[in-house]
PDB file of N, CA and C in Angstrom:
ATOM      1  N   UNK A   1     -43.756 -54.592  42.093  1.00  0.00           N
ATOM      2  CA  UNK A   1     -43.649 -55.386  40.888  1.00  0.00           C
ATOM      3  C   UNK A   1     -43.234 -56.811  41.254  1.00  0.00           C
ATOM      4  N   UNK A   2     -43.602 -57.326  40.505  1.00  0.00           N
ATOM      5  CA  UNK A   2     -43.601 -58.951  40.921  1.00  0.00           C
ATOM      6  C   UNK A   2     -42.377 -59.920  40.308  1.00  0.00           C
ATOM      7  N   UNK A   3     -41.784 -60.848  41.028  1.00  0.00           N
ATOM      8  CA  UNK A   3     -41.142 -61.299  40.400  1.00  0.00           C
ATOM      9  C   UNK A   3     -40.772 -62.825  40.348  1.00  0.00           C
ATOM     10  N   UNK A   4     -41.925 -63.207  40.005  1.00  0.00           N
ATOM     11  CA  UNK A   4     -42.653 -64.559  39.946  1.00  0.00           C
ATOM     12  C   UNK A   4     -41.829 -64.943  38.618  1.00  0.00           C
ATOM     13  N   UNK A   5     -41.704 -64.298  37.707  1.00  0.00           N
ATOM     14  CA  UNK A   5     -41.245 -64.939  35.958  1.00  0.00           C
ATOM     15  C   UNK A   5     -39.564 -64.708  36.362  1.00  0.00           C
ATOM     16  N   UNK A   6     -38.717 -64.656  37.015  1.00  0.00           N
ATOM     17  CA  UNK A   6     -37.311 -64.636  37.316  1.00  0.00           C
ATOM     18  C   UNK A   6     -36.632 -65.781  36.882  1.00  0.00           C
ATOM     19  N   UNK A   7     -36.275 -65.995  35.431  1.00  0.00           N
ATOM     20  CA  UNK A   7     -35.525 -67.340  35.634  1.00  0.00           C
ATOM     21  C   UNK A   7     -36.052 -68.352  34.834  1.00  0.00           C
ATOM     22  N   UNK A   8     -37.196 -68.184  34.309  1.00  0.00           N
ATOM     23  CA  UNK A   8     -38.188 -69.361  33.495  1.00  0.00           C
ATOM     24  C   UNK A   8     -37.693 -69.346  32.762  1.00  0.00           C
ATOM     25  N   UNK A   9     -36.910 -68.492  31.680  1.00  0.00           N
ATOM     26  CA  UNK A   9     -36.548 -68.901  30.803  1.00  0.00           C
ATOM     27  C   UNK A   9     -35.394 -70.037  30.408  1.00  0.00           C
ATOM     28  N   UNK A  10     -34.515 -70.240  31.479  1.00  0.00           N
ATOM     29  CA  UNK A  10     -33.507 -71.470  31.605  1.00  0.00           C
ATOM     30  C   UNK A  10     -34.742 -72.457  32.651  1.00  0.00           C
ATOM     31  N   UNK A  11     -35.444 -72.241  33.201  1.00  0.00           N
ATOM     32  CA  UNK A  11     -35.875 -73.215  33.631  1.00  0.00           C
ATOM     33  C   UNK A  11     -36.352 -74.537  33.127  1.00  0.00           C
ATOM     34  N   UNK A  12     -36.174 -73.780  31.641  1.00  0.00           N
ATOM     35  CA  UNK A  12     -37.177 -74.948  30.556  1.00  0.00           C
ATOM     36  C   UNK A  12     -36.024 -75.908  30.047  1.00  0.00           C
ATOM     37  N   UNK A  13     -34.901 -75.359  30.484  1.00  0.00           N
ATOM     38  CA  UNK A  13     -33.413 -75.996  29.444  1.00  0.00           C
ATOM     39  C   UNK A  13     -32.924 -77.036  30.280  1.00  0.00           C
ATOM     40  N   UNK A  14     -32.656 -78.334  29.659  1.00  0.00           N
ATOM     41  CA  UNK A  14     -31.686 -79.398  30.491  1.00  0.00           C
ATOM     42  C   UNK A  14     -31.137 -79.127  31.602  1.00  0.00           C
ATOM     43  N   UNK A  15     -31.278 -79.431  32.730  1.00  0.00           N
ATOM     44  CA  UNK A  15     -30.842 -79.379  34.026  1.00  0.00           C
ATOM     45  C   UNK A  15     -30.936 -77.257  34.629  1.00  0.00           C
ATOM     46  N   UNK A  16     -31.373 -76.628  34.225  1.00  0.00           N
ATOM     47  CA  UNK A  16     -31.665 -75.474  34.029  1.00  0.00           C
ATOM     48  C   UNK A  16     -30.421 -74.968  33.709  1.00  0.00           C
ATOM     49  N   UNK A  17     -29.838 -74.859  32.355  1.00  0.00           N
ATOM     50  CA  UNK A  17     -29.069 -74.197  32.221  1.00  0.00           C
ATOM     51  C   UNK A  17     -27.937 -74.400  32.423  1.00  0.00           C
ATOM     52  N   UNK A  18     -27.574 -75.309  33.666  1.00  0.00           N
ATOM     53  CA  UNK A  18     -26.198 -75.413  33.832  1.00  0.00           C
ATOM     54  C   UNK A  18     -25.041 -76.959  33.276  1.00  0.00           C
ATOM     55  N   UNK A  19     -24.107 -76.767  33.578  1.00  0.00           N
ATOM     56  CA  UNK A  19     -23.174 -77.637  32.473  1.00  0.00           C
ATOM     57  C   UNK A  19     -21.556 -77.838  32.915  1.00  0.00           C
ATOM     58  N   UNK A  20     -20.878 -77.774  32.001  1.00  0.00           N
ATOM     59  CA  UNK A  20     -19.317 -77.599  32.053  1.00  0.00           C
ATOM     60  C   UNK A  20     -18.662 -76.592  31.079  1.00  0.00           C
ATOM     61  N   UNK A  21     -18.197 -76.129  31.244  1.00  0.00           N
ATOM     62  CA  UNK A  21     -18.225 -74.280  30.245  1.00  0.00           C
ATOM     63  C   UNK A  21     -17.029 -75.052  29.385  1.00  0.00           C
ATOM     64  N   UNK A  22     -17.068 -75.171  28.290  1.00  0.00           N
ATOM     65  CA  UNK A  22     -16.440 -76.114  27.162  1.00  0.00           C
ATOM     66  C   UNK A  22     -14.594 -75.091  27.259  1.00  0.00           C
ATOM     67  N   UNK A  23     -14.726 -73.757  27.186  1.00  0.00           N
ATOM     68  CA  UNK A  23     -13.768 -72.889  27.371  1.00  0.00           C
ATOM     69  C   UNK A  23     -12.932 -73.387  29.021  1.00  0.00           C
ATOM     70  N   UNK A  24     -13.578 -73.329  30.079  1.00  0.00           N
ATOM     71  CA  UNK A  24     -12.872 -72.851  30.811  1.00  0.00           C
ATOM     72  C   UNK A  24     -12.922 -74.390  31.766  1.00  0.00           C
ATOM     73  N   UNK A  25     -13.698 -75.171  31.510  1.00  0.00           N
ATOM     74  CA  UNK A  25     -13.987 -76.737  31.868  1.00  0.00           C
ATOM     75  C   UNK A  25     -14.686 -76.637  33.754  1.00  0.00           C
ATOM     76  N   UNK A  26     -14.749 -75.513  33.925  1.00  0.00           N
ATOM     77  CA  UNK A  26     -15.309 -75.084  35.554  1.00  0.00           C
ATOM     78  C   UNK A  26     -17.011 -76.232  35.193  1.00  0.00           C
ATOM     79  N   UNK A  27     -17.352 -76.772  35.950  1.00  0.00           N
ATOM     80  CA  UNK A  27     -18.745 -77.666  36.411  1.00  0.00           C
ATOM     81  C   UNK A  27     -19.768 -76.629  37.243  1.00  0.00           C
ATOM     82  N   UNK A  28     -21.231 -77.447  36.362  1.00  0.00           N
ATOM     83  CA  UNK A  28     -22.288 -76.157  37.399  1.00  0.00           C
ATOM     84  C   UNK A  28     -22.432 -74.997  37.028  1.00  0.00           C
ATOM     85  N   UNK A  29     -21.844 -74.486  35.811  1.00  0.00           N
ATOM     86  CA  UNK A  29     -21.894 -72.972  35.553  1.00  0.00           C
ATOM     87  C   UNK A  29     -23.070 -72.974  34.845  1.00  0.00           C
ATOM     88  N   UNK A  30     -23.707 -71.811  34.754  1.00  0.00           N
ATOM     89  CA  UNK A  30     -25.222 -71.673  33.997  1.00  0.00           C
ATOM     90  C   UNK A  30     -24.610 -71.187  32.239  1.00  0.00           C
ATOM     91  N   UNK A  31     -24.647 -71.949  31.177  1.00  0.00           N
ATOM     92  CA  UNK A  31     -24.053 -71.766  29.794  1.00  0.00           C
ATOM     93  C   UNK A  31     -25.477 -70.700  29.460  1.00  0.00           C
ATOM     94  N   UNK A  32     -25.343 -69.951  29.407  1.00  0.00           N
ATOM     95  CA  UNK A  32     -26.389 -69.253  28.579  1.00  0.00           C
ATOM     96  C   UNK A  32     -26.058 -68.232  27.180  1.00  0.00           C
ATOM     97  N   UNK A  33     -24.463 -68.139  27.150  1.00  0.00           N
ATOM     98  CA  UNK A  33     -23.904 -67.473  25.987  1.00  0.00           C
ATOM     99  C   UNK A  33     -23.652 -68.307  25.029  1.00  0.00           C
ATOM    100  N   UNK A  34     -24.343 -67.937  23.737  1.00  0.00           N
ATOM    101  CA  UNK A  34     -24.001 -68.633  22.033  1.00  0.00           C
ATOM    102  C   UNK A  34     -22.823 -67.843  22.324  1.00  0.00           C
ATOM    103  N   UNK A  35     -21.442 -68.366  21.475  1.00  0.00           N
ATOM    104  CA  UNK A  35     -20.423 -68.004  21.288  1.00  0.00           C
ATOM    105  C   UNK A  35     -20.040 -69.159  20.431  1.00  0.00           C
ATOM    106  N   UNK A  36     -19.489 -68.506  18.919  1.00  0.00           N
ATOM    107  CA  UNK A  36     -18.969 -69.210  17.501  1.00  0.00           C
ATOM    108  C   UNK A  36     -17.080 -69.851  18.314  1.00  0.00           C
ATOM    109  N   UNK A  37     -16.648 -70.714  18.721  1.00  0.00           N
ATOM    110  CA  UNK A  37     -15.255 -71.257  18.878  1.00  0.00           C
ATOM    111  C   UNK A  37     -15.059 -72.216  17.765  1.00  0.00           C
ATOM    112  N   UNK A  38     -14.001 -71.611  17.158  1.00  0.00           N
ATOM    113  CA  UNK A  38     -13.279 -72.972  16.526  1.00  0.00           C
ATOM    114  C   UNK A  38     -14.320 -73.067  14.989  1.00  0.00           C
ATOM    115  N   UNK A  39     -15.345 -72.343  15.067  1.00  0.00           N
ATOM    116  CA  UNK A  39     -16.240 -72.449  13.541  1.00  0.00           C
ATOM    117  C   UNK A  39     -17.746 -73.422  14.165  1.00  0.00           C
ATOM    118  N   UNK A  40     -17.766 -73.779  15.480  1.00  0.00           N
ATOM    119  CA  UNK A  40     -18.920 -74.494  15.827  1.00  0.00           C
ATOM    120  C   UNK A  40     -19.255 -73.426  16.699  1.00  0.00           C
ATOM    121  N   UNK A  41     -20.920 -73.480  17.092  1.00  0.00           N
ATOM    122  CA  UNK A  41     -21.164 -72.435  17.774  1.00  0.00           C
ATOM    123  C   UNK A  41     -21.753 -72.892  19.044  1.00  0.00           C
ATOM    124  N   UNK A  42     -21.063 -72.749  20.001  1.00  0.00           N
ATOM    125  CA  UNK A  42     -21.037 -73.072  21.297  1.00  0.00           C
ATOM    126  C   UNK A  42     -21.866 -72.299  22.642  1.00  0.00           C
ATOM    127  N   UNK A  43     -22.357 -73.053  23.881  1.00  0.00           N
ATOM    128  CA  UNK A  43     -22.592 -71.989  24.676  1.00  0.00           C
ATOM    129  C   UNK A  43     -21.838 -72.222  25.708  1.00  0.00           C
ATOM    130  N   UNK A  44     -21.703 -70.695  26.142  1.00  0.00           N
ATOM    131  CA  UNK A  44     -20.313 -70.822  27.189  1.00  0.00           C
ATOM    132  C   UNK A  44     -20.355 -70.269  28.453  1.00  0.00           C
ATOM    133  N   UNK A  45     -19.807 -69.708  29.672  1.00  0.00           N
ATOM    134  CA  UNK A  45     -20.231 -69.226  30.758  1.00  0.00           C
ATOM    135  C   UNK A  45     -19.933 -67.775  30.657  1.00  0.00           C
ATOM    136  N   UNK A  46     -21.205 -66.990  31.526  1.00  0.00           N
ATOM    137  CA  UNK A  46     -20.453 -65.577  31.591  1.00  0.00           C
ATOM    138  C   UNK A  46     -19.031 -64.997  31.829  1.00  0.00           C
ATOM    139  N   UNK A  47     -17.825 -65.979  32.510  1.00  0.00           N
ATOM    140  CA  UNK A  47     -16.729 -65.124  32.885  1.00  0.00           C
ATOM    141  C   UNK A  47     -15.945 -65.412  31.017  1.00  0.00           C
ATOM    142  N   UNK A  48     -16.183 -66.540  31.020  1.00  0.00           N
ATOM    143  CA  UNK A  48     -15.437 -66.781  29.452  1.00  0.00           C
ATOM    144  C   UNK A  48     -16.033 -65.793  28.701  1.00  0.00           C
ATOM    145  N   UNK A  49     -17.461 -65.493  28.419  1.00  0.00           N
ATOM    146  CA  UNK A  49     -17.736 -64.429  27.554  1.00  0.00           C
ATOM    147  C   UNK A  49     -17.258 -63.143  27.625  1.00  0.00           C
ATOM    148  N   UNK A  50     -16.913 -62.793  28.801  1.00  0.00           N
ATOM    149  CA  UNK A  50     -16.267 -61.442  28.941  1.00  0.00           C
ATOM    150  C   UNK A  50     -14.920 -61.843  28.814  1.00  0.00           C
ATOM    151  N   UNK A  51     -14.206 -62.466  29.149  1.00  0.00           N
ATOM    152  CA  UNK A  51     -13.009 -62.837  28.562  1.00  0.00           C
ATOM    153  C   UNK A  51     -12.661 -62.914  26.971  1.00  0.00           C
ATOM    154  N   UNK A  52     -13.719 -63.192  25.993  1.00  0.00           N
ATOM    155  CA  UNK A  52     -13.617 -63.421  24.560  1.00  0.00           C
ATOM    156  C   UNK A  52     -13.919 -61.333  24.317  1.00  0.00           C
ATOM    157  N   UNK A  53     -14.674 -61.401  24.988  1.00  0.00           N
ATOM    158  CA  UNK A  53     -15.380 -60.057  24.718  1.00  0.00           C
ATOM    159  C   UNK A  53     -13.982 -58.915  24.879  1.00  0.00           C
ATOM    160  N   UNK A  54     -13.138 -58.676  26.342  1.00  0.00           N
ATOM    161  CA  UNK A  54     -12.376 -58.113  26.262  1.00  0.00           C
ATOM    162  C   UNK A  54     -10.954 -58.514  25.786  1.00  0.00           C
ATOM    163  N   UNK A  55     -10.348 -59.396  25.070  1.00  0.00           N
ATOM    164  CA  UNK A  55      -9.522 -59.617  24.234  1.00  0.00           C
ATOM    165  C   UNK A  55     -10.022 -58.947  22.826  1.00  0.00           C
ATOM    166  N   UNK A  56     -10.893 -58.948  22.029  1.00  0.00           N
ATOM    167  CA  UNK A  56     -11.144 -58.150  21.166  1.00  0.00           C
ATOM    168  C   UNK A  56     -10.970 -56.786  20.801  1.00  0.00           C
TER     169      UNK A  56
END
């Protein structure tokens, strides 16, 4: 199986995906999680999402 399509989908996004994770302020992280903070809806990095995720 081929795996030529790995990744296109951030490939299409500003700098592919990556940023400054608004939560945790780390640089370079790939934001690919919507997550609602504060009443605005934000995207944030995987370790913060599991962090929001297991406080719940």
């Amino acid at each position: 199986m081929s795996k030529a399509h790995r990744g296109k989908g951030i490939a299409d996004l500003a700098s592919g995906g990556r940023g400054e994770c608004p939560v945790c302020k780390r640089g370079g992280v790939k934001l690919l999680y919507e997550q609602e903070i504060d009443g605005q809806k934000t995207k944030i990095c995987k370790t913060c999402k599991a962090t929001i995720a297991n406080k719940k």
